[in-house]
Protein backbone atom coordinates (compact mmCIF):
# COMPACT_ATOMS: atom_id res chain seq x y z
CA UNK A 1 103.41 111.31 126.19
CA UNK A 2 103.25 109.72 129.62
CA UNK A 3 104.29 106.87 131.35
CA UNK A 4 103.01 104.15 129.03
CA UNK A 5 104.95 102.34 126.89
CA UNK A 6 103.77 101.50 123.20
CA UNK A 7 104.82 97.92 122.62
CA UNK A 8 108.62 97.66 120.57
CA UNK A 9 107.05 95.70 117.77
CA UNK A 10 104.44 98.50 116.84
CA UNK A 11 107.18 101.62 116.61
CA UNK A 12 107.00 103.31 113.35
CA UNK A 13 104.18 101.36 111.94
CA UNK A 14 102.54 103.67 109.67
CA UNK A 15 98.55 104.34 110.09
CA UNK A 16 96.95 102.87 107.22
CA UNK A 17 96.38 105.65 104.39
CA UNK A 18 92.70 105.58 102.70
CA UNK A 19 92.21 106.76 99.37
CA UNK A 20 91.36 110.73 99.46
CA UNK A 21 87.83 111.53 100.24
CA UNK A 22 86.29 114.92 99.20
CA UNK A 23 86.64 117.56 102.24
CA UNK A 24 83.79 119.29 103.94
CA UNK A 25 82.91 122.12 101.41
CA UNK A 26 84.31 120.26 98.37
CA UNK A 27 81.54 120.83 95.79
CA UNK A 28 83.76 120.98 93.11
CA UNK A 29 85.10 117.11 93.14
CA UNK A 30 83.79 116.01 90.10
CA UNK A 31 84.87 112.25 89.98
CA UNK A 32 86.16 109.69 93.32
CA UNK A 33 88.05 107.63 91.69
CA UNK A 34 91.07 106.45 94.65
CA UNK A 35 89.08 103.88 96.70
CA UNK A 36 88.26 101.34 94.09
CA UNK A 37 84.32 102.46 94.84
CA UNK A 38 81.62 101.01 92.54
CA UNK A 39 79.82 104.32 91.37
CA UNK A 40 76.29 102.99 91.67
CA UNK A 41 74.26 103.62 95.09
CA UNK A 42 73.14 99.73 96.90
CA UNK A 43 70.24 98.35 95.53
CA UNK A 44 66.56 99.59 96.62
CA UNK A 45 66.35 95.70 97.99
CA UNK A 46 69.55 96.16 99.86
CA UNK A 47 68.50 99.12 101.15
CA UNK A 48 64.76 98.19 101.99
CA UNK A 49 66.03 95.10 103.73
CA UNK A 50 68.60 97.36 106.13
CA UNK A 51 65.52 100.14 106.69
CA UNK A 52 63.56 96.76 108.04
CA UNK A 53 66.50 95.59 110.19
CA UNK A 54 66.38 98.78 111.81
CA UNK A 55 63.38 98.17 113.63
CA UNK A 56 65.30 95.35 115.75
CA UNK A 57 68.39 97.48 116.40
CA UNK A 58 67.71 97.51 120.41
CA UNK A 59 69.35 93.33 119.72
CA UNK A 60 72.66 91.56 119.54
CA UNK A 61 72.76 90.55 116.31
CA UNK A 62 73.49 86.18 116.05
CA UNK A 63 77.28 85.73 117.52
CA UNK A 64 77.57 82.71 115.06
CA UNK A 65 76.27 84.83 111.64
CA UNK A 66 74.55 81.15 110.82
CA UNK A 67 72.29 82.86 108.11
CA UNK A 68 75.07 85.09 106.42
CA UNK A 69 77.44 81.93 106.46
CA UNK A 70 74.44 80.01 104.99
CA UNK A 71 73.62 82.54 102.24
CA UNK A 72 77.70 82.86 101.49
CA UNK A 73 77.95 79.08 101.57
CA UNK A 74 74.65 79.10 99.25
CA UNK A 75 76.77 81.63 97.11
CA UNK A 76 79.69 80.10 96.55
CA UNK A 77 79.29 76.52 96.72
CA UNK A 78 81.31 75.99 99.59
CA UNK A 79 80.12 74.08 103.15
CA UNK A 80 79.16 76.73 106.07
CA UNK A 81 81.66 75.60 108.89
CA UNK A 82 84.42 76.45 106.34
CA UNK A 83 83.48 80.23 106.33
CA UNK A 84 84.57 82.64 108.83
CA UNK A 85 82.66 86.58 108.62
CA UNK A 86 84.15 89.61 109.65
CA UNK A 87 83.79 93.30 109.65
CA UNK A 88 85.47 93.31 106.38
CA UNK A 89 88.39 90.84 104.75
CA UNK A 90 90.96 93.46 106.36
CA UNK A 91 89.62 92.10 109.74
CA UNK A 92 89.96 88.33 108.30
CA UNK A 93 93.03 88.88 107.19
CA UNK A 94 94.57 90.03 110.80
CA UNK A 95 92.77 87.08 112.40
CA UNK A 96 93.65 84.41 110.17
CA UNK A 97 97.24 85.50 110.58
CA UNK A 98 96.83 85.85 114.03
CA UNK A 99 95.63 82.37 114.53
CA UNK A 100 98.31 81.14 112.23
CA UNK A 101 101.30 82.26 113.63
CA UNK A 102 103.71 82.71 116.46
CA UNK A 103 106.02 84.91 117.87
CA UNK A 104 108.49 85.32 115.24
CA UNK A 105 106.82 83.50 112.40
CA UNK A 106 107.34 84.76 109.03
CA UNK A 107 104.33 86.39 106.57
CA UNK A 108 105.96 86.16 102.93
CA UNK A 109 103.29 88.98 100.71
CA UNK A 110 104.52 91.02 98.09
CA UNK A 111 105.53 94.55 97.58
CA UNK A 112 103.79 97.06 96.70
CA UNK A 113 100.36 95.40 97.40
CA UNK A 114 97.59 96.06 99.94
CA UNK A 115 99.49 97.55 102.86
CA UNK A 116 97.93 95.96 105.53
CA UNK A 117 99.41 92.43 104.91
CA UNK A 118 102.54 94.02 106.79
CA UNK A 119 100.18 95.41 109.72
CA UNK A 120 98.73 91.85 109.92
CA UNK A 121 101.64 90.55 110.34
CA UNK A 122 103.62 93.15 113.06
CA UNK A 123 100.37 93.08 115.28
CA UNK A 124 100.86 89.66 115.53
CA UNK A 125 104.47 89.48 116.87
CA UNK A 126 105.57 88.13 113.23
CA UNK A 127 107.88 89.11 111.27
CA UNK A 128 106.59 90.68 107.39
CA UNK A 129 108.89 88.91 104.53
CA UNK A 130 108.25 91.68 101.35
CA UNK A 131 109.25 90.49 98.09
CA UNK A 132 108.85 92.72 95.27
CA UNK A 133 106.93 92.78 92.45
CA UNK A 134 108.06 91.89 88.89
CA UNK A 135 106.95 93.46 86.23
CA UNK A 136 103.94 94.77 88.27
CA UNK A 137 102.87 91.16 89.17
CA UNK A 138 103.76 88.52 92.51
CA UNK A 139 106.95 86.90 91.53
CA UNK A 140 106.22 83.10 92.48
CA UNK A 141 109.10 82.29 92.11
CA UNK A 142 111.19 84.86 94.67
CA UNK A 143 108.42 83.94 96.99
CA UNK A 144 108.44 80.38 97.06
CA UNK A 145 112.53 81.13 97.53
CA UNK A 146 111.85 82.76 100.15
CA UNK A 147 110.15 80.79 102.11
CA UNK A 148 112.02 79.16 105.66
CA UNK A 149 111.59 77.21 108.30
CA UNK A 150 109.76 80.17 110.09
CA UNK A 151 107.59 80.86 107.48
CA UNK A 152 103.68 80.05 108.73
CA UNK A 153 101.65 82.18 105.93
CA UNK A 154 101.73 83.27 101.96
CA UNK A 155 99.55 86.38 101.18
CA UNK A 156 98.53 86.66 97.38
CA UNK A 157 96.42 89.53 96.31
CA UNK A 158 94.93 88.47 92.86
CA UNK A 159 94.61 90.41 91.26
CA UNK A 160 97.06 92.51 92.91
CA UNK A 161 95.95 96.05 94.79
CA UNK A 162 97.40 98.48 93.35
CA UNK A 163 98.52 96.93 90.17
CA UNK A 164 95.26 94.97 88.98
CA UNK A 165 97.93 92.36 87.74
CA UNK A 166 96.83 88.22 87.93
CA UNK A 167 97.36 84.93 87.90
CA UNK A 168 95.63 82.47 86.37
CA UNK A 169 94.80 79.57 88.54
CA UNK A 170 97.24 77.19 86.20
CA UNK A 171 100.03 79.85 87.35
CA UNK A 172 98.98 79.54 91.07
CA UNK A 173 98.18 75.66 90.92
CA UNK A 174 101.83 74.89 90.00
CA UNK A 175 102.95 77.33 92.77
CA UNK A 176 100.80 75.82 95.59
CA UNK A 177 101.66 72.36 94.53
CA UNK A 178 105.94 73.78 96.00
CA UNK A 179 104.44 75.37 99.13
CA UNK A 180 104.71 72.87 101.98
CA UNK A 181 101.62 71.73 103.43
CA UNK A 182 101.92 73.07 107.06
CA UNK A 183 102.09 77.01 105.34
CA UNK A 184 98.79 78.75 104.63
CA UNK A 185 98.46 80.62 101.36
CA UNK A 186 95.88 83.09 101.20
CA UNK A 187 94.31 84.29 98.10
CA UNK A 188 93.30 87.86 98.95
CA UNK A 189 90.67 87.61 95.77
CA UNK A 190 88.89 91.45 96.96
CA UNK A 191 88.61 92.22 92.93
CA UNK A 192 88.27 88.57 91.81
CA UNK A 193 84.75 89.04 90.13
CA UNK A 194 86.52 91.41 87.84
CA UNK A 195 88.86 88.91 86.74
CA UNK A 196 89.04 85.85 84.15
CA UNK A 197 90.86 82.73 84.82
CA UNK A 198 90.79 83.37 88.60
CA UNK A 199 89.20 81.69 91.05
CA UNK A 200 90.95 80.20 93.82
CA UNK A 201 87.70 78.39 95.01
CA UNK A 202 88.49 75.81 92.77
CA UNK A 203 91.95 74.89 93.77
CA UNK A 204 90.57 74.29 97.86
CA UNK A 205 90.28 70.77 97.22
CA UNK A 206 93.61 69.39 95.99
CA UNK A 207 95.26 72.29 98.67
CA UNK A 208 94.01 71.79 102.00
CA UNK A 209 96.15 74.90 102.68
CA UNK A 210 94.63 77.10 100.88
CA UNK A 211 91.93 80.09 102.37
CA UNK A 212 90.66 82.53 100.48
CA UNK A 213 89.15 85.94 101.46
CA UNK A 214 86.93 87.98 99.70
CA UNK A 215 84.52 90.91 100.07
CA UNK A 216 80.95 92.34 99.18
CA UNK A 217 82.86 95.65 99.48
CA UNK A 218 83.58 95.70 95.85
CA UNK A 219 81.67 94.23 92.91
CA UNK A 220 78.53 94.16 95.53
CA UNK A 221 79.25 97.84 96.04
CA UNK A 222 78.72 97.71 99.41
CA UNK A 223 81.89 98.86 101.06
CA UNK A 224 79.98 100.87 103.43
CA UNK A 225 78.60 97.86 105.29
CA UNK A 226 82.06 96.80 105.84
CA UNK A 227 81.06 93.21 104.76
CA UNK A 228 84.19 90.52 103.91
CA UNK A 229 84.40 86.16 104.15
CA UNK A 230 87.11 83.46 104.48
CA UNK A 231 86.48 80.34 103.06
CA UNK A 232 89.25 77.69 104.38
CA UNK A 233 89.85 74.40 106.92
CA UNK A 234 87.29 74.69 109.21
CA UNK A 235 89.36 74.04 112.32
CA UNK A 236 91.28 77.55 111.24
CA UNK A 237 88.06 78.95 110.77
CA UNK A 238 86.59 78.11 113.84
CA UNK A 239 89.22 79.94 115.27
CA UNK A 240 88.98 82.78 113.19
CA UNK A 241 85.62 83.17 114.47
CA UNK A 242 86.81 82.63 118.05
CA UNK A 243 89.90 85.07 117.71
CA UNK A 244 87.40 88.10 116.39
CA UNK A 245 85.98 90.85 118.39
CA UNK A 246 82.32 89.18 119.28
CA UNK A 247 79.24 91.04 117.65
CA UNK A 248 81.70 91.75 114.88
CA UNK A 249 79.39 92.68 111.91
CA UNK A 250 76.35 94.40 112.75
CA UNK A 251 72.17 93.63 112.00
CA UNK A 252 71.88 96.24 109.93
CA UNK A 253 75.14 95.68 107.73
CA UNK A 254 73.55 91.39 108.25
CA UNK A 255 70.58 92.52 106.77
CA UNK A 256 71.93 94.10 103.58
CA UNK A 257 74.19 91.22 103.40
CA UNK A 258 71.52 88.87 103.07
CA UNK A 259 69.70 90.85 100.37
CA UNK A 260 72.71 91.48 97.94
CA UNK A 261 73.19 87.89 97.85
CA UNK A 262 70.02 86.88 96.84
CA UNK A 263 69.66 85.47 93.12
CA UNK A 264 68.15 88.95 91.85
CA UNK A 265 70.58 91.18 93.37
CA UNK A 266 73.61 88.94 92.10
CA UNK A 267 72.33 89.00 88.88
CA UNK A 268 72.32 92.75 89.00
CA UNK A 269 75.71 93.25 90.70
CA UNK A 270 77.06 90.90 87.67
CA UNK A 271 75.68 93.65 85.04
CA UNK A 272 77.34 96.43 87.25
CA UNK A 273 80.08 93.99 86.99
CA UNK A 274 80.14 93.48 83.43
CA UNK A 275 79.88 97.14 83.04
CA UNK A 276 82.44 98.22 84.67
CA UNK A 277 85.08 95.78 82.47
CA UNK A 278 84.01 97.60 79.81
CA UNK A 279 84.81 100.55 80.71
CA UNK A 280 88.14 99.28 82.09
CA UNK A 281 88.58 98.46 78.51
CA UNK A 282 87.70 101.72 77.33
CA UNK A 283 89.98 103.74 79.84
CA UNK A 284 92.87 101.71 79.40
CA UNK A 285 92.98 102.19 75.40
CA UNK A 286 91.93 105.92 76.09
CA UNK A 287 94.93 106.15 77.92
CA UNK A 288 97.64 104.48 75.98
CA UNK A 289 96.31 106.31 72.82
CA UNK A 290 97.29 109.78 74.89
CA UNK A 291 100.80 108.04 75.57
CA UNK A 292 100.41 106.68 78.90
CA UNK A 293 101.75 103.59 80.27
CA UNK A 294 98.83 101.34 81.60
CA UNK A 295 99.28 98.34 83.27
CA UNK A 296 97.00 95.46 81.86
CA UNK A 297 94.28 95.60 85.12
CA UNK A 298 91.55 92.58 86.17
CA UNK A 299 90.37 94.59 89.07
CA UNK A 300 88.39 97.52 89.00
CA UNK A 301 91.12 99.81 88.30
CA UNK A 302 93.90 100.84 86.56
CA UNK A 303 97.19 101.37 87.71
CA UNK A 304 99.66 103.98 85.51
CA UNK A 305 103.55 103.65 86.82
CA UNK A 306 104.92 107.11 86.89
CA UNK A 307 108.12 107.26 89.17
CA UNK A 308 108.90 110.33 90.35
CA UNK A 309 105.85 112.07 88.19
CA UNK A 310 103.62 109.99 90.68
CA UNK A 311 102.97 113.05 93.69
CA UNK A 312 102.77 115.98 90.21
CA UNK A 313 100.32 113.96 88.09
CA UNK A 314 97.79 113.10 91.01
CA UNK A 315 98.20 116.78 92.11
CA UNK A 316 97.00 118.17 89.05
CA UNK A 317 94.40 115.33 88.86
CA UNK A 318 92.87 116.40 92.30
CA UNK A 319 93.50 120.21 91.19
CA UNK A 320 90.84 119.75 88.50
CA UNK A 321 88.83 117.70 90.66
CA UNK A 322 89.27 114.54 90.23
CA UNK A 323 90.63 112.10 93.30
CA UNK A 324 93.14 109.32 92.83
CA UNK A 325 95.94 107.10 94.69
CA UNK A 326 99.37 107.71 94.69
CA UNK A 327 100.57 104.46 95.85
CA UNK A 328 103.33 102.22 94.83
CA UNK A 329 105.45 104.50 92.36
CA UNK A 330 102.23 105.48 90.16
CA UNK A 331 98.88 106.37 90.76
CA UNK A 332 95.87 103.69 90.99
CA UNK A 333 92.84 105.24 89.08
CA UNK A 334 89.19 103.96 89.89
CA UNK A 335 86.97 102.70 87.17
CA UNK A 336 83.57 104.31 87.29
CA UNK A 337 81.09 105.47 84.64
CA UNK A 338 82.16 106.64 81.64
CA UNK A 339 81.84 110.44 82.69
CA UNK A 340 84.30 109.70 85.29
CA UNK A 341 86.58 108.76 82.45
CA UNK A 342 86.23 111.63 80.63
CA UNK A 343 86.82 113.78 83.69
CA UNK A 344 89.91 112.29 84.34
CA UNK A 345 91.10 112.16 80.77
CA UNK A 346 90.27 115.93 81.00
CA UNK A 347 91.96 116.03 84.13
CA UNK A 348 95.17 114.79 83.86
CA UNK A 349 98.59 117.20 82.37
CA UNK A 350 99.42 116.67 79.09
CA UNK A 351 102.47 114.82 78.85
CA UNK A 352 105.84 116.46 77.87
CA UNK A 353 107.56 113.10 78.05
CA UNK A 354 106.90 109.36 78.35
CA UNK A 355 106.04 108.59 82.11
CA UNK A 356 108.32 105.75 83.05
């Protein structure tokens, strides 16, 4: 290394680890199932509409994103200037924070969940406050008691990544209504179309404080595009928009945008949707009836807590070609078509004890 210094608060953060993705000269990978993909290809509409956008690829896209706000306010009910775009909710969630906070402000998220909250909050000069799960879900509780003086943000993934736990929004409405008014709580809701009972969209108005993120990443299937919104106070979210790198989401990405939210292609993404619950259903019992502990999921995948069997279970998983997560003390398994169940069922060791 040279002469330049990396700045104190970034030494040891670890890179962010992606689910595995099949090498160069895999052929034998028979089922990706450790990115939380949807296994369908984008819509011929989605796709037609990004071949058109193409053709103007030689211009800046609009700074402001005033149609893709429109369509997303048109989508979810919710007034334009409260909704901030981004290159993907990871980006929104590093912004928001970063507006939110200063040097040595606290960021109270729970443990394991996505691993980023903690980036958000180091790249920021704040200080990450991890409280740990309890049985597999947020403990409200510890987190409200752990709130201080410092504390500027709340991070709530629900349901949770890499659990698929939830709360309803009577569980979250009693907790927002302890959270001091001058503390944002974001509802990371990545996986809430999967869910019941969850939609923190309709607790905005009696919480002020509330923003919550979401993505077309997952139950639009288009993670590719790299396509995530914030819906909060639009003062924050003009600043959101301010704080971002400009040009942040590009035409083409815009374009399929646009087309996966109109009425046809939502009603088709809600099929996929629907779809892929029931197959959630049917992995989960396929599962337990083979002796494996599950953990009751509303996302789009299932999370099996194996302790120290965690690294030895998704080895032999990717050994008979089939990729999952090892995250969090247990592996996070993808739901996808029902031949990707069967290749995992086929896939995984038979079990000489009960996993923890």
């Amino acid at each position: 290394m040279g002469s330049l210094r990396i700045a104190h608060r970034l030494e040891g953060l670890p890179p962010y680890v992606p689910g595995r993705r099949p090498q160069g000269g895999e052929t034998r990978r028979q089922a990706r199932l450790a990115s939380n993909e949807v296994p369908w290809p984008p819509q011929a509409a989605i796709v037609d509409a990004m071949k058109a956008a193409l053709e103007d690829a030689h211009r800046y896209p609009d700074m402001q994103y005033t149609e893709l706000r429109d369509a997303i306010a048109a989508h979810t009910g919710q007034p334009s200037d409260r909704i901030a775009v981004a290159n993907g909710s990871t980006a929104l969630l590093r912004d928001i924070v970063g507006v939110l906070v200063e040097a040595g402000s606290e960021v109270i998220f729970a443990q394991p969940s996505f691993p980023y909250y903690r980036t958000a909050a180091i790249a920021n000069s704040a200080v990450p406050v991890a409280v740990p799960l309890v049985s597999h879900a947020h403990d409200l509780e510890a987190m409200h008691g752990a709130i201080t003086p410092r504390t500027r943000v709340i991070i709530i993934c629900n349901p949770n990544n890499p659990t698929g736990t939830a709360h309803t929004n009577a569980e979250l409405k009693k907790f927002l209504a302890r959270v001091p008014g001058d503390i944002a709580v974001i509802l990371d809701e990545a996986y809430v179309e999967f869910a019941t009972d969850v939609d923190g969209l309709e607790l905005m108005e009696e919480h002020p404080n509330l923003i919550v993120v979401r993505t077309l990443s997952k139950a639009h299937g288009l993670a590719g595009l790299r396509i995530g919104y914030a819906i909060g106070d639009s003062e924050v979210m003009s600043y959101v928009s301010r704080l971002g790198v400009p040009f942040r989401i590009d035409s083409v990405a815009v374009a399929g945008a646009l087309a996966a939210l109109q009425p046809e292609q939502v009603a088709e993404s809600e099929l996929r949707i629907a779809s892929i619950v029931k197959e959630r259903a049917a992995l989960t019992a396929a599962l337990r009836s083979r002796g494996w502990n599950v953990v009751e999921s509303a996302a789009n995948f299932v999370f099996l807590p194996l302790g120290e069997s965690t690294t030895s279970v998704a080895g032999a998983c990717e050994a008979n070609g089939v990729l999952v997560r090892p995250i969090g003390g247990g592996i996070r398994v993808t739901v996808g078509s029902a031949e990707d169940t069967d290749h995992l069922l086929n896939a995984l060791p038979a079990l000489s004890n009960e996993p923890c």
